[in-house]
Protein backbone atom coordinates (compact mmCIF):
# COMPACT_ATOMS: atom_id res chain seq x y z
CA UNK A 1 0.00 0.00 0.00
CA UNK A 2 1.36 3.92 -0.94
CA UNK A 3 2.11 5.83 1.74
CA UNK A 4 0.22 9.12 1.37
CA UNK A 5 1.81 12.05 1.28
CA UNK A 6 0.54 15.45 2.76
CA UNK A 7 -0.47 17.92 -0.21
CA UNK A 8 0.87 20.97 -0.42
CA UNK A 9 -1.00 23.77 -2.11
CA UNK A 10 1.64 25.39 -4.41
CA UNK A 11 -0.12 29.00 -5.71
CA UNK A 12 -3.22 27.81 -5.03
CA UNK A 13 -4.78 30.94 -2.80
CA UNK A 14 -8.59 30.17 -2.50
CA UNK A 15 -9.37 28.59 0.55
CA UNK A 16 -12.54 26.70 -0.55
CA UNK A 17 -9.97 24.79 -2.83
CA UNK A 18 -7.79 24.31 -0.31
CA UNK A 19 -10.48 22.99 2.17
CA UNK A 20 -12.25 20.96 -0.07
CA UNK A 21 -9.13 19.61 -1.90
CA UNK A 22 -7.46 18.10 1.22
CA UNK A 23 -4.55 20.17 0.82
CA UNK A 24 -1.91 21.25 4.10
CA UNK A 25 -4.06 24.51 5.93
CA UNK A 26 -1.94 26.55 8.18
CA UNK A 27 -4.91 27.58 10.13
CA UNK A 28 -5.00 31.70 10.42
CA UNK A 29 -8.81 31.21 11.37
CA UNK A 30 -8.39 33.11 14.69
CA UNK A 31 -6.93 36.10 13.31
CA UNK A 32 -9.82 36.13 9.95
CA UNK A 33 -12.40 35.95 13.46
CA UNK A 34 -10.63 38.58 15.88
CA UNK A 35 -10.53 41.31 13.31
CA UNK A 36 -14.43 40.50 11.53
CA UNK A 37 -15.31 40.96 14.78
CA UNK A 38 -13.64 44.01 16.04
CA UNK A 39 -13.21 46.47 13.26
CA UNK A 40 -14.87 47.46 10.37
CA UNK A 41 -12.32 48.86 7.44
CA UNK A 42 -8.48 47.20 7.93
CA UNK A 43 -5.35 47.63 5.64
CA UNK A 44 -2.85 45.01 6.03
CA UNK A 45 0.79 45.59 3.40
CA UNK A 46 2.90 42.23 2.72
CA UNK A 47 5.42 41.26 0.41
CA UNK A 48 4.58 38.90 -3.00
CA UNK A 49 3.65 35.72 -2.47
CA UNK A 50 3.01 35.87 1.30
CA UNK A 51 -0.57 34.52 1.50
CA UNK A 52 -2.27 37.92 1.32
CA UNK A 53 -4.59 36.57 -1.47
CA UNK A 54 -5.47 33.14 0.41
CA UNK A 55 -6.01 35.35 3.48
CA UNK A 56 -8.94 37.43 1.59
CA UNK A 57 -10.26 34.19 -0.07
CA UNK A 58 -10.78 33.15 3.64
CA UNK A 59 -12.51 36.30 4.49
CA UNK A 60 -14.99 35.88 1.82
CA UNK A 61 -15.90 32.32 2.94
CA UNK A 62 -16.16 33.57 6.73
CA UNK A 63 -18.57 36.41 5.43
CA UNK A 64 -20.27 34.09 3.35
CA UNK A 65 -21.18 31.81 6.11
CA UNK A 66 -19.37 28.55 5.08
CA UNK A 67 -19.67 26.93 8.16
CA UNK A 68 -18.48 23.50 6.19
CA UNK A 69 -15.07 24.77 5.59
CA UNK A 70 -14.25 25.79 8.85
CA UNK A 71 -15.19 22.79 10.64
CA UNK A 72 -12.06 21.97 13.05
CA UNK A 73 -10.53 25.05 12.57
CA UNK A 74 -10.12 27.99 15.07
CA UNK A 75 -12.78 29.99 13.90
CA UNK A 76 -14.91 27.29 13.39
CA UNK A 77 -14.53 26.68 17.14
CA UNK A 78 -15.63 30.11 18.05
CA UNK A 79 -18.50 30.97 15.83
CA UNK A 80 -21.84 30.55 16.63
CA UNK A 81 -23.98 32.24 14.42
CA UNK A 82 -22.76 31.88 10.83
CA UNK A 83 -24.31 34.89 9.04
CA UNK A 84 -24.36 34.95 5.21
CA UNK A 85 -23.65 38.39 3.92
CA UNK A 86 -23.47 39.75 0.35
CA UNK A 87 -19.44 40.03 -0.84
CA UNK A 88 -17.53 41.81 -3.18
CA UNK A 89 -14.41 40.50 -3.52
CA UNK A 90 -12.12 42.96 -6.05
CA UNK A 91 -8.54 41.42 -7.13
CA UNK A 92 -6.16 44.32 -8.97
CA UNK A 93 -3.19 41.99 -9.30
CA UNK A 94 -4.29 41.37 -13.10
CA UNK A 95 -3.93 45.41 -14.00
CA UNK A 96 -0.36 45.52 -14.83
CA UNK A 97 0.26 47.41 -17.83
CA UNK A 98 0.12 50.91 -16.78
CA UNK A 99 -3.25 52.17 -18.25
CA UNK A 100 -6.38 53.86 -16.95
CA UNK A 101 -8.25 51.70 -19.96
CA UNK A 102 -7.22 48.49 -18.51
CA UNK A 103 -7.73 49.30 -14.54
CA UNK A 104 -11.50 50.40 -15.73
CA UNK A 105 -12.00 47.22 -17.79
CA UNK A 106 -10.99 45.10 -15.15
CA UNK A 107 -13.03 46.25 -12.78
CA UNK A 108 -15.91 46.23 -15.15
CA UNK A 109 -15.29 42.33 -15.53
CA UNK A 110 -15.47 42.24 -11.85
CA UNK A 111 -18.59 44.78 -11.26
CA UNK A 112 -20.45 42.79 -14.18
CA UNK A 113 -19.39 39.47 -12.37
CA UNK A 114 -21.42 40.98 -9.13
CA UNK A 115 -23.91 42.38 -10.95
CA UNK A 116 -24.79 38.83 -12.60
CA UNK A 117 -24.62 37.30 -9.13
CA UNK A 118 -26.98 39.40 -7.68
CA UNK A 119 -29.50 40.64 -10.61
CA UNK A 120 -28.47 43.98 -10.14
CA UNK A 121 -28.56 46.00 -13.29
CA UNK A 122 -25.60 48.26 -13.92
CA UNK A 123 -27.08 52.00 -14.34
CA UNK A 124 -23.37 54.14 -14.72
CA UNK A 125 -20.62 53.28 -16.38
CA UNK A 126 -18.14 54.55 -13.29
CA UNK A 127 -17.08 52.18 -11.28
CA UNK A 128 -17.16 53.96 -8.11
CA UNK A 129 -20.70 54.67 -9.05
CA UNK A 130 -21.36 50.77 -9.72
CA UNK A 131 -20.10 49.63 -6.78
CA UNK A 132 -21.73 52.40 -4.47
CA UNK A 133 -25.76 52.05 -6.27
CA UNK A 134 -24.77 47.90 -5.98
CA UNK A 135 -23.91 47.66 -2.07
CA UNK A 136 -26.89 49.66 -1.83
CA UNK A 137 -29.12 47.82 -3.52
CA UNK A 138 -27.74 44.45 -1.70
CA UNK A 139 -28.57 45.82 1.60
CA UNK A 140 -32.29 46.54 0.10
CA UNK A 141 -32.76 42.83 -1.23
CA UNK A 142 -30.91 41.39 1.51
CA UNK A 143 -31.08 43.30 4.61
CA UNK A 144 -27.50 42.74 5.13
CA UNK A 145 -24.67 45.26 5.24
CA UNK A 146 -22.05 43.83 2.14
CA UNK A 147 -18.50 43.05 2.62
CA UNK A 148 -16.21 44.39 0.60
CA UNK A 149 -12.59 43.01 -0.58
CA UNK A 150 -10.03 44.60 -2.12
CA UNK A 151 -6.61 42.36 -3.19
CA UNK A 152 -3.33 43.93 -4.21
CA UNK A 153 -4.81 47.22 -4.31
CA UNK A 154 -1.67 48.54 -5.59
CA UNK A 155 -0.65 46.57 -8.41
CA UNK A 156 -2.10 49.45 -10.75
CA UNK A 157 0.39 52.13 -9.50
CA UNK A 158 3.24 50.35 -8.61
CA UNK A 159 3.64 49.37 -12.56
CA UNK A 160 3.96 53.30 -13.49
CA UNK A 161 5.80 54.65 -9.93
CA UNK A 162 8.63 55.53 -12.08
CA UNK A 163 6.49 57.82 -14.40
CA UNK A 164 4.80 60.84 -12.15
CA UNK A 165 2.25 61.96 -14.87
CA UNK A 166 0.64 58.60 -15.36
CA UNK A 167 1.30 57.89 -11.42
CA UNK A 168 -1.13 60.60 -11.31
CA UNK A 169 -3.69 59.51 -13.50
CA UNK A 170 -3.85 55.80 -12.45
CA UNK A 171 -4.18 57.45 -8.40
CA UNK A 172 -6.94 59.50 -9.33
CA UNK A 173 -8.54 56.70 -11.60
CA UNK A 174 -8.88 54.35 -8.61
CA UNK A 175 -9.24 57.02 -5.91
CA UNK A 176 -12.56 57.58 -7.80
CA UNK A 177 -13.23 54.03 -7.50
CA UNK A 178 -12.84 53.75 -3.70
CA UNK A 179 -14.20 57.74 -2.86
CA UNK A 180 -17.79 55.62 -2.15
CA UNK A 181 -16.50 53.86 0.73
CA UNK A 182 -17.05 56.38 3.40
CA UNK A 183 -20.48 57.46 1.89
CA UNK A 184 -21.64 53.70 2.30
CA UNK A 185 -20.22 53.42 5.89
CA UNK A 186 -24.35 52.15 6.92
CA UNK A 187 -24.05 49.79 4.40
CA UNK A 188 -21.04 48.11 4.93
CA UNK A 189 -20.10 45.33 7.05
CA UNK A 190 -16.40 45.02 7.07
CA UNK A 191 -13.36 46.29 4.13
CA UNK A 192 -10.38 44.65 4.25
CA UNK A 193 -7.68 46.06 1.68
CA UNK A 194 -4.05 44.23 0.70
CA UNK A 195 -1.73 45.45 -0.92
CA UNK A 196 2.31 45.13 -0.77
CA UNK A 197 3.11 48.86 -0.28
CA UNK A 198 1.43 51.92 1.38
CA UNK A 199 0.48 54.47 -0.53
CA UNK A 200 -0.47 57.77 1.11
CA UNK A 201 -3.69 57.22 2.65
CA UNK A 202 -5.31 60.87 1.46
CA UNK A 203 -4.18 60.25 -2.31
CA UNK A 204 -5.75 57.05 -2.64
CA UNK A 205 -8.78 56.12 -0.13
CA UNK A 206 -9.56 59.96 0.01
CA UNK A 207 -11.91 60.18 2.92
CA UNK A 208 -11.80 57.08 4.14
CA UNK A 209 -9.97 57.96 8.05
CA UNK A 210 -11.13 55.01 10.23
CA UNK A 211 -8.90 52.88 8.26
CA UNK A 212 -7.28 50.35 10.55
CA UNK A 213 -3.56 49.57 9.55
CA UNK A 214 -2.58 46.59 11.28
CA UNK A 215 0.41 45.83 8.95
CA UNK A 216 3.46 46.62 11.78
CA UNK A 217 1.22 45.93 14.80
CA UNK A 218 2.67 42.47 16.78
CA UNK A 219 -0.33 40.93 17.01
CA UNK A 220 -0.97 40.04 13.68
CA UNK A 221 2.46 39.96 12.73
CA UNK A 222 2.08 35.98 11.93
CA UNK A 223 -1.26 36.69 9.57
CA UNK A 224 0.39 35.71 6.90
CA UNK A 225 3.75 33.23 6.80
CA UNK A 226 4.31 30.44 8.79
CA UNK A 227 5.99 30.39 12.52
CA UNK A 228 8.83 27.97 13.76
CA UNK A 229 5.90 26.64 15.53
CA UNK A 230 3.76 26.03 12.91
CA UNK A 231 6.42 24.51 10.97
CA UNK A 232 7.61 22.20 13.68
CA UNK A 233 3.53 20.86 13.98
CA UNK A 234 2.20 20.62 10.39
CA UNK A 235 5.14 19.91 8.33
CA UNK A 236 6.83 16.95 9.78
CA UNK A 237 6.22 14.65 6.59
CA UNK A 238 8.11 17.26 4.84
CA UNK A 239 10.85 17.41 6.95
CA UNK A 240 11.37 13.61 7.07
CA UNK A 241 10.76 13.62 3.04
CA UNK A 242 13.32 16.22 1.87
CA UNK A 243 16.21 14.93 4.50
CA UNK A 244 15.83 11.62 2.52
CA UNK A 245 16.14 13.18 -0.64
CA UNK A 246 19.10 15.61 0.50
CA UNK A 247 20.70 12.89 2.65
CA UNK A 248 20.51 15.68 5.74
CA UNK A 249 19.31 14.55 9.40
CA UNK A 250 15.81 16.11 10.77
CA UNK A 251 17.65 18.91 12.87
CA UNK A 252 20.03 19.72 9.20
CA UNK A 253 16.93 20.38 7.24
CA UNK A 254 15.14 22.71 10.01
CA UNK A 255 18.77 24.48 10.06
CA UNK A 256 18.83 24.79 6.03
CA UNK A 257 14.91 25.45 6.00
CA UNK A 258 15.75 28.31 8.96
CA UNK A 259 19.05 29.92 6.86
CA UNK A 260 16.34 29.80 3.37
CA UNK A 261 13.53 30.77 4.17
CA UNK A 262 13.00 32.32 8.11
CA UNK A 263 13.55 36.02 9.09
CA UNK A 264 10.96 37.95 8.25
CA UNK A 265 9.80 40.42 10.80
CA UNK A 266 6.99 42.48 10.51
CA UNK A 267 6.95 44.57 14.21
CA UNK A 268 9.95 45.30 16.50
CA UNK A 269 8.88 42.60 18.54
CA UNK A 270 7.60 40.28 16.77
CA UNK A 271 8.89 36.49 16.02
CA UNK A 272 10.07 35.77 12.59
CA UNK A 273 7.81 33.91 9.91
CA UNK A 274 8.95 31.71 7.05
CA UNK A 275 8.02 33.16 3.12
CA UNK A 276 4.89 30.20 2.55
CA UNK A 277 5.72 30.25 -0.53
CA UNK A 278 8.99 28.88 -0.84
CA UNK A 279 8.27 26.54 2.39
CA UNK A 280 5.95 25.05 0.66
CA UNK A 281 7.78 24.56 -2.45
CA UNK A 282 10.75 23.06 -0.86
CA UNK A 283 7.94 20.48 0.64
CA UNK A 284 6.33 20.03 -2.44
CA UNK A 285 9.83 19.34 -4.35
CA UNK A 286 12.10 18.66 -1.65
CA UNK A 287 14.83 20.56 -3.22
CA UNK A 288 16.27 23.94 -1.43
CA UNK A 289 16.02 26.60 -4.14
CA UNK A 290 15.43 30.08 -4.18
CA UNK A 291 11.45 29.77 -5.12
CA UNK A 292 10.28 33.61 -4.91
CA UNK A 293 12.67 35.09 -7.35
CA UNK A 294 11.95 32.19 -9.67
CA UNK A 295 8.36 33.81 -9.44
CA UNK A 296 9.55 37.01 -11.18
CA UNK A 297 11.35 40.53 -9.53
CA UNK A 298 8.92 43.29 -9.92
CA UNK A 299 9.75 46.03 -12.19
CA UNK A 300 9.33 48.96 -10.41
CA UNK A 301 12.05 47.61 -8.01
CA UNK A 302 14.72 48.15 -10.13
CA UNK A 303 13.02 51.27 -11.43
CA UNK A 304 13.44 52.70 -8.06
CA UNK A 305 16.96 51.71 -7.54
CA UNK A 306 18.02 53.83 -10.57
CA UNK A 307 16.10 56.45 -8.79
CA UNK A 308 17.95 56.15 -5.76
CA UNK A 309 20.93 55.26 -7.01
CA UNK A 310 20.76 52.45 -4.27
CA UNK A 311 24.66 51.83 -2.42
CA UNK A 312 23.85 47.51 -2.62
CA UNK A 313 26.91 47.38 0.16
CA UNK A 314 25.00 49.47 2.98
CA UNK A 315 21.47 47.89 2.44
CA UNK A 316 22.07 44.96 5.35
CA UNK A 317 22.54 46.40 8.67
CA UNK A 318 20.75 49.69 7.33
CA UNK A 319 19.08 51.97 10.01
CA UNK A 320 15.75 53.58 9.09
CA UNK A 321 13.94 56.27 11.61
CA UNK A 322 10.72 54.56 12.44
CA UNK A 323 8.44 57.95 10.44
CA UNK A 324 10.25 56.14 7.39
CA UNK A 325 7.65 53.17 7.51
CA UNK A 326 4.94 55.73 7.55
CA UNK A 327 5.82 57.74 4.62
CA UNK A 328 3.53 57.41 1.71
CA UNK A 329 5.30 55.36 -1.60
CA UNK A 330 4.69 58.04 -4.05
CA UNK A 331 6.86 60.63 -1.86
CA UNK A 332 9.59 58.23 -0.59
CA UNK A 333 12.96 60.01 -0.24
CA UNK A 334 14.39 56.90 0.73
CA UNK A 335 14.61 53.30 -0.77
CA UNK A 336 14.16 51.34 2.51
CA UNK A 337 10.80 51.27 3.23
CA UNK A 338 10.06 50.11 -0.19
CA UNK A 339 12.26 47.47 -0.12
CA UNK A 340 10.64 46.38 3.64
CA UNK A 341 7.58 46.14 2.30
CA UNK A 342 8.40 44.65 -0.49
CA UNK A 343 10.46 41.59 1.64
CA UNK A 344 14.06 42.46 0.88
CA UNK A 345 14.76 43.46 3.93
CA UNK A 346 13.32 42.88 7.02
CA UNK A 347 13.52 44.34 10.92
CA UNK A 348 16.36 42.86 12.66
CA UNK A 349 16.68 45.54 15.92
CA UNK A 350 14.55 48.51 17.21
CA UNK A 351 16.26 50.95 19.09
CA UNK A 352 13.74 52.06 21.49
CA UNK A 353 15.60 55.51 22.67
CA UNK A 354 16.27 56.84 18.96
CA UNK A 355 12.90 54.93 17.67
CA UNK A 356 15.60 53.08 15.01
CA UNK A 357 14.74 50.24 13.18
CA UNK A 358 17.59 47.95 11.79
CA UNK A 359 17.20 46.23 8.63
CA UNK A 360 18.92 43.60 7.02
CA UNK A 361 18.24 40.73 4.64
CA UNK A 362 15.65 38.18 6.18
CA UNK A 363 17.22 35.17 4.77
CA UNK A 364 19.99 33.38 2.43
CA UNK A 365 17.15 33.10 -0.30
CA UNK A 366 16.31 36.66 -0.52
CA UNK A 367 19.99 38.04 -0.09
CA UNK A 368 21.31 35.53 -2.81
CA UNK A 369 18.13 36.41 -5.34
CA UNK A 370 18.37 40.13 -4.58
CA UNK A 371 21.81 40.52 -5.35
CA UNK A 372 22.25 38.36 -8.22
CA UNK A 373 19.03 39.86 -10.16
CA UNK A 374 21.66 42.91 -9.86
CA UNK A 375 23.93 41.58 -12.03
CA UNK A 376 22.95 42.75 -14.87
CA UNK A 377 22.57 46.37 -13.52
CA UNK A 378 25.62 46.48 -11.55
CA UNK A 379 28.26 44.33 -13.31
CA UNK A 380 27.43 42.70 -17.15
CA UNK A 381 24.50 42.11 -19.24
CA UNK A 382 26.15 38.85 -20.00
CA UNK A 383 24.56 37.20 -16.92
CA UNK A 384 26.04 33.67 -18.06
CA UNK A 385 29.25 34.74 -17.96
CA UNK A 386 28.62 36.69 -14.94
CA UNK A 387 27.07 33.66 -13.49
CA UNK A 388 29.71 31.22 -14.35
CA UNK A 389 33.02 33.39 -13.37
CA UNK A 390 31.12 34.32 -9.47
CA UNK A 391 31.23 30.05 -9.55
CA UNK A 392 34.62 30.16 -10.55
CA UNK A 393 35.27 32.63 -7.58
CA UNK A 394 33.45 31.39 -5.11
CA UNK A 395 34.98 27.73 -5.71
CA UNK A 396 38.20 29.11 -5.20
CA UNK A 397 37.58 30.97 -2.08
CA UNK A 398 35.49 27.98 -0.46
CA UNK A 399 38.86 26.13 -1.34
CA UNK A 400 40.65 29.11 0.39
CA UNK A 401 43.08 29.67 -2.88
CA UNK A 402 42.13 33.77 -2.38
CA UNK A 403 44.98 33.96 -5.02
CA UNK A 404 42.81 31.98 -7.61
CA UNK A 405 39.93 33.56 -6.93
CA UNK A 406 41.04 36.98 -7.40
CA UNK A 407 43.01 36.47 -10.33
CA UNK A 408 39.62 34.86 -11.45
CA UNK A 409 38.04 38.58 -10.54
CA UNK A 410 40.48 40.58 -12.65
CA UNK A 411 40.54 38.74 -15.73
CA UNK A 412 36.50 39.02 -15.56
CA UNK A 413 36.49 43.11 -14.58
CA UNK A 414 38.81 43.94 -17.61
CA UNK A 415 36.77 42.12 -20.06
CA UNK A 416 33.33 43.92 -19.35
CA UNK A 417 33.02 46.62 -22.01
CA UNK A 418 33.02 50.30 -19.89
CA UNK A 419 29.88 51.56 -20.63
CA UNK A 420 28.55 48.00 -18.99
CA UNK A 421 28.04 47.22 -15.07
CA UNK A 422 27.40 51.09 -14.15
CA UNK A 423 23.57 52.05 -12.58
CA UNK A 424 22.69 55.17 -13.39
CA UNK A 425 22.98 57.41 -10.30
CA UNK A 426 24.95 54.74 -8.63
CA UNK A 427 27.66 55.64 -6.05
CA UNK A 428 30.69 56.31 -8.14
CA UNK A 429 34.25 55.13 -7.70
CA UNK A 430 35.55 52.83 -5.46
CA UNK A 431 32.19 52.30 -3.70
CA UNK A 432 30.78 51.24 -7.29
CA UNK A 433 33.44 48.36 -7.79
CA UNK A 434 32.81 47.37 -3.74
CA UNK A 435 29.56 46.88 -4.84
CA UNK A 436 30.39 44.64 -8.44
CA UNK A 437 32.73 42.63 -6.41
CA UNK A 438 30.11 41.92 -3.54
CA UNK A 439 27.21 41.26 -6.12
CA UNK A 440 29.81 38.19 -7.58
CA UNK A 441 30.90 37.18 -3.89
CA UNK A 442 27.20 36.80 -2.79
CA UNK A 443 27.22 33.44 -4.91
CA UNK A 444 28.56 32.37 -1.33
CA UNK A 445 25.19 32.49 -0.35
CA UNK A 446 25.35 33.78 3.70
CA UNK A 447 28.65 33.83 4.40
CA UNK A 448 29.64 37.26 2.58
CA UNK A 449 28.71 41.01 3.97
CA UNK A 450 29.93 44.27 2.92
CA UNK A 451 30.00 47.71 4.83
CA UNK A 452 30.52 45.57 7.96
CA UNK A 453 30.26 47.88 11.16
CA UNK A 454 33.18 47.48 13.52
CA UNK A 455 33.80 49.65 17.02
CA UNK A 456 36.25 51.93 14.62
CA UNK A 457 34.21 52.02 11.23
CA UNK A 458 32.86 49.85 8.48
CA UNK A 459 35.42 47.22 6.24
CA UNK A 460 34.75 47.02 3.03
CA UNK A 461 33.80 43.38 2.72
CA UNK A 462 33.76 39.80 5.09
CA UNK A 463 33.73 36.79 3.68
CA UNK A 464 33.14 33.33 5.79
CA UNK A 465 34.50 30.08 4.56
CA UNK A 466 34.25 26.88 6.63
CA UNK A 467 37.99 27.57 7.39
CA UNK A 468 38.80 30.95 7.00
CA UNK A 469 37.84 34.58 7.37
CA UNK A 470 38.44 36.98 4.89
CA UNK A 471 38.82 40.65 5.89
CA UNK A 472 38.67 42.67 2.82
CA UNK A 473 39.57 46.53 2.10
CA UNK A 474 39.33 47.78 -1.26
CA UNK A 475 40.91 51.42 -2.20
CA UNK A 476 40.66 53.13 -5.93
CA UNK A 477 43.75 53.62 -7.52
CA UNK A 478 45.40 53.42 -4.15
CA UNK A 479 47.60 51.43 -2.75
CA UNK A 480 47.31 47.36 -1.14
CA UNK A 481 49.95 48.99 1.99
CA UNK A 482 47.40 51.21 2.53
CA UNK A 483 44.07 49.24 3.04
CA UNK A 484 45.84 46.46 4.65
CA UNK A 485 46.84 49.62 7.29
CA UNK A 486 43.43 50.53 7.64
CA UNK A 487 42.08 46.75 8.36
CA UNK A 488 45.14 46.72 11.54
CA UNK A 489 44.15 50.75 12.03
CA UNK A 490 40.35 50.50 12.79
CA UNK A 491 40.72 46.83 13.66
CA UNK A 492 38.45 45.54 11.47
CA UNK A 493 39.68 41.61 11.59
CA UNK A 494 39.60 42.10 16.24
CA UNK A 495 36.15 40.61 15.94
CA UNK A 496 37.05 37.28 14.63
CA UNK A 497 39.70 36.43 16.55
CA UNK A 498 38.23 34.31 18.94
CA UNK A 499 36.67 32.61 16.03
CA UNK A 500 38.19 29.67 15.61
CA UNK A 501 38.55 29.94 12.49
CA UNK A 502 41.61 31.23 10.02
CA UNK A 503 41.48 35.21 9.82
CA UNK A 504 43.00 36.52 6.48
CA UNK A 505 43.36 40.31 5.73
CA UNK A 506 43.66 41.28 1.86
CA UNK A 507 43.75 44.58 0.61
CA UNK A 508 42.99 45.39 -2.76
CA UNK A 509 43.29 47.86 -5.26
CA UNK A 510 41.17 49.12 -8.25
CA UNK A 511 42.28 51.10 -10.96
CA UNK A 512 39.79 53.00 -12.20
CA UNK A 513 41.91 53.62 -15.81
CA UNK A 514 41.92 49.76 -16.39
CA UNK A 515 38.61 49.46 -14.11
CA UNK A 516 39.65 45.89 -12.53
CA UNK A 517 41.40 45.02 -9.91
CA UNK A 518 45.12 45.88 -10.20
CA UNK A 519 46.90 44.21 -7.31
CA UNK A 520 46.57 42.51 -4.35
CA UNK A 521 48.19 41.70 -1.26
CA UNK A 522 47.30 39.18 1.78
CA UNK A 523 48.09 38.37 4.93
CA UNK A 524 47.42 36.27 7.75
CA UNK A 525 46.49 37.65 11.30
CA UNK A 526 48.31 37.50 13.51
C-alpha cells in the first residue's frame, strides 16, 4: 500500500480549494475571526507571495457563512452564528500594464461578475458609481450590510511609480473608484484592503480615516507566513521527506529550511515567519532553491533603484527612523521602506531611545536572489558569464586559494566593455566596484557582507568560509599597503579572533583607468 503524502498547495490561494481539496491549511482562522469581529475597514501591506490573497479568499468564505469549511478550525470553534452576507471580492493583481483603460475594464469584468450574481442591473458606467448604487441595492434585497474586498490594491500604481504623470492619472482613476466607501459606511459590514506597499492614505482612499492599519502591529504579525511553531507541527512529513532526498538529518533540514527561508519580521517585537511560498515549495519538491525570485522581480524595483541610485553594500545592517515606515510610496525620499515592504529586507533591531529600526536581509534566499538579479545592472548584461566566473570565484575561495579567486576577478572586470556594469545614479568610484565585487561574492550564499560595522568604522567586505575569514579593504587607484593599514588601524579583523577559524586580511586595489582590480596583497592575522 502507498504511503500518502501530505499535499501541499503550491499557488493555489482560495481557501474553498484548499479545504475541499485536502490540501496542508496553516490555520489563520483566529486572526480572519478577531478582526471580523472588532473592526470594520483594515489595511494590512505584505510582500509577494506571502498569502495575502489566500487570506482574503478566507474572508470571503467567513462572510459568506461557510460553516463546512471551517469545521475543526479555530474559527470554526468560536463561531456561533454563521451569518451569510453579500461580498464583493475585487482582485487588482491582473492590472499591470500601466493604463487607466485596462484598470477600468478590469473592474468592469469584476462589477459585471457581481452584478450577474446578484441581478443587479448596472445603471453608470463609473465604477465607483457601480459599486456604491450595488452595495446599496444588496442591503435593500438582503437586509444585510455587504463586505467588501479589495486584493493587491496597488498593483495598478506600482507598474507606473517611475512615471509621475501617469502615477497621477492611475491614483486619481482608482481614488474615484474607492471615494464611495465612506459614503456607504451604513451599508457596509467590514473592508479589508491588501496590498504590498502603502500608498499615502489621502491620495488614494480619500476620505476614508477610520482605516485600521494593522500591517506593523505584533499581534498580527504571523497573519500571513508560517511560525517555527507552525512549521515544527504541520510539516513533519516534509521534513522527514526532503532529509531523505538531501541525505541531511531532521535537525540539518530545520537548520537549512531556517538559513532559506525564516527572518521575516513584521513589528519590533515580533517572532520571525517563514516566506509560505517557498516553504511550501521546498515540501512540495524537496529541493532547497530560491522559489520567490523564480516567481519574477517586480519592475518597479529596479526602477526605483536607478532612482535612488541604491549603495547595494550598505542595504544589510541599514538603520531607518521609524516615520520612514509611515511615509507614503509616491513621496519616498528613501529606498528602505520600499524594499521592507516589499520583503528584501526585514527588521532585525529597534532601538527604542532613537525609535531606530535595523534592517537587514531576512534570509539566504532573498539576499542571494536580490543581489544576483543585480547583475545585470551592476556588473554585465552577460549574466552567463557573470554567473559562471562568481562560480569560478566562489569555488576558489570555499577552497581558500584567495589567489585563484582573485586572479579569477580581474581577468572578468577587464573584459566587461566600460559603458557596462554602471547604474545610473549609482555611487561612483571605489564604492561602485565594492559593490560589483560583492554582487559576484554573494554566490557564497550567507557567508559574505559588505560595509561591515566594527567599534572603529565599516570594512569594506567579510567573507566566511568553513575555514577561513576573509577581511577585505578595497581602495581606488590606491595602494594594497594602505588598506591592509586601515584593516590593523580600525581593527576591522579584532572581531574574529576568537573565532576559531583562520582570519585573512587582503587589501585590494582598483584602478579606475583599467577598471579591474590591479593588485593585491594578503596576509594572515596574527
Amino acid at each position: 500500500m502507498m504511503e500518502q503524502r501530505a499535499k501541499y498547495p503550491v499557488g493555489i490561494q482560495t481557501f474553498e480549494k484548499i479545504r475541499k481539496g485536502g490540501y496542508l491549511y496553516i490555520d489563520k482562522t483566529k486572526y480572519v475571526y478577531d478582526l471580523a469581529n472588532s473592526s470594520q475597514y483594515v489595511f494590512l501591506s505584505r510582500p509577494r507571495r506571502f498569502g495575502k490573497s489566500l487570506l482574503t479568499s478566507t474572508f470571503n468564505a467567513y462572510f459568506s457563512g461557510r460553516k463546512d469549511l471551517f469545521n475543526g478550525l479555530a474559527a470554526g470553534k468560536i463561531e456561533k452564528d454563521w451569518i451569510e452576507y453579500p461580498v464583493l471580492s475585487f482582485s487588482l493583481a491582473s492590472a499591470k500594464m500601466g493604463t487607466v483603460e485596462e484598470l477600468e475594464d478590469v473592474l468592469d469584468e469584476q462589477l459585471c461578475f457581481y452584478e450577474r450574481k446578484y441581478g443587479i442591473a448596472a445603471r453608470n458606467k463609473y465604477p465607483g458609481t457601480r459599486l456604491s448604487a450595488m452595495v446599496k441595492e444588496l442591503f435593500s434585497i438582503t437586509g444585510r450590510q455587504a463586505v467588501i474586498l479589495i486584493d493587491e490594491y496597488d498593483s495598478p500604481m506600482l507598474t507606473v511609480l517611475h512615471d509621475k504623470e501617469r502615477l497621477e492619472h492611475m491614483r486619481t482613476a482608482l481614488q474615484s473608484f474607492y471615494a464611495p466607501l465612506k459614503d456607504l459606511d451604513p451599508y457596509l459590514r467590514f473592508v479589508f484592503i491588501t496590498g504590498i506597499t502603502k500608498f499615502s492614505q489621502l491620495s488614494v482612499f480619500s476620505q476614508l480615516n477610520n482605516l485600521v492599519k494593522i500591517s506593523m502591529m505584533p499581534e498580527y504579525s504571523a497573519i500571513c507566513g508560517i511560525t517555527q511553531e507552525e512549521l515544527e507541527e504541520n510539516f513533519e512529513d516534509g521534513i522527514v521527506r526532503l532529509g531523505q532526498r538531501n541525505g541531511m538529518s531532521h535537525a540539518e533540514v530545520l537548520d537549512a529550511l531556517k538559513n532559506k527561508y525564516d527572518g521575516y519580521h513584521f513589528s519590533h517585537s515580533s517572532p520571525g515567519v517563514y516566506n509560505p511560498f517557498s516553504l511550501l515549495s521546498a515540501m512540495y519538491s524537496r529541493e532547497l532553491h530560491n522559489y520567490w525570485f523564480e516567481t519574477g522581480t517586480p519592475g518597479f524595483l529596479i526602477s526605483q533603484l536607478r532612482k535612488f541610485g541604491t549603495d547595494i553594500t550598505r542595504l544589510d545592517g541599514s538603520v531607518a527612523d521609524a516615520s520612514e515606515f509611515d511615509a507614503p510610496t509616491e513621496d519616498m525620499h528613501s529606498i528602505l521602506p520600499l524594499l521592507y515592504q516589499s520583503g528584501y529586507l526585514t527588521i532585525k533591531n529597534y532601538d527604542n531611545s532613537y525609535d531606530e529600526y535595523i534592517l537587514g536581509f531576512p534570509n539566504e534566499e532573498v539576499k542571494v536572489g536580490f543581489t544576483r538579479m543585480l547583475i545585470p545592472f551592476y556588473v554585465s548584461s552577460d549574466t552567463n558569464g557573470t554567473t559562471n566566473a562568481c562560480r569560478q570565484i566562489c569555488r576558489a575561495l570555499t577552497e581558500d586559494h584567495i589567489d585563484a579567486a582573485l586572479t579569477a576577478a580581474q581577468s572578468f572586470f577587464a573584459a566587461i566593455p566600460y559603458q557596462e556594469g554602471t547604474l545610473k545614479n549609482a555611487p561612483a568610484a571605489e564604492g561602485h566596484f565594492t559593490a560589483m565585487l560583492y554582487v559576484m561574492f554573494s554566490f557564497l550564499n550567507r557567508y559574505v557582507w559588505s560595509q561591515v560595522r566594527v567599534a572603529l568604522g565599516r570594512m569594506d567586505i567579510l567573507v566566511k568560509t568553513g575555514s577561513t575569514i576573509y577581511v577585505m579593504e578595497l581602495k581606488l587607484d590606491g595602494s594594497v599597503e594602505e588598506a591592509l593599514k586601515q584593516i590593523d588601524n580600525k581593527g576591522y579583523a579584532i572581531p574574529w579572533k576568537a573565532d576559531g577559524r583562520k582570519v585573512v586580511k587582503v587589501g585590494i586595489s582598483f584602478s579606475s583607468e583599467k577598471r579591474t582590480i590591479s593588485e593585491w596583497k594578503v596576509r594572515q592575522s596574527a
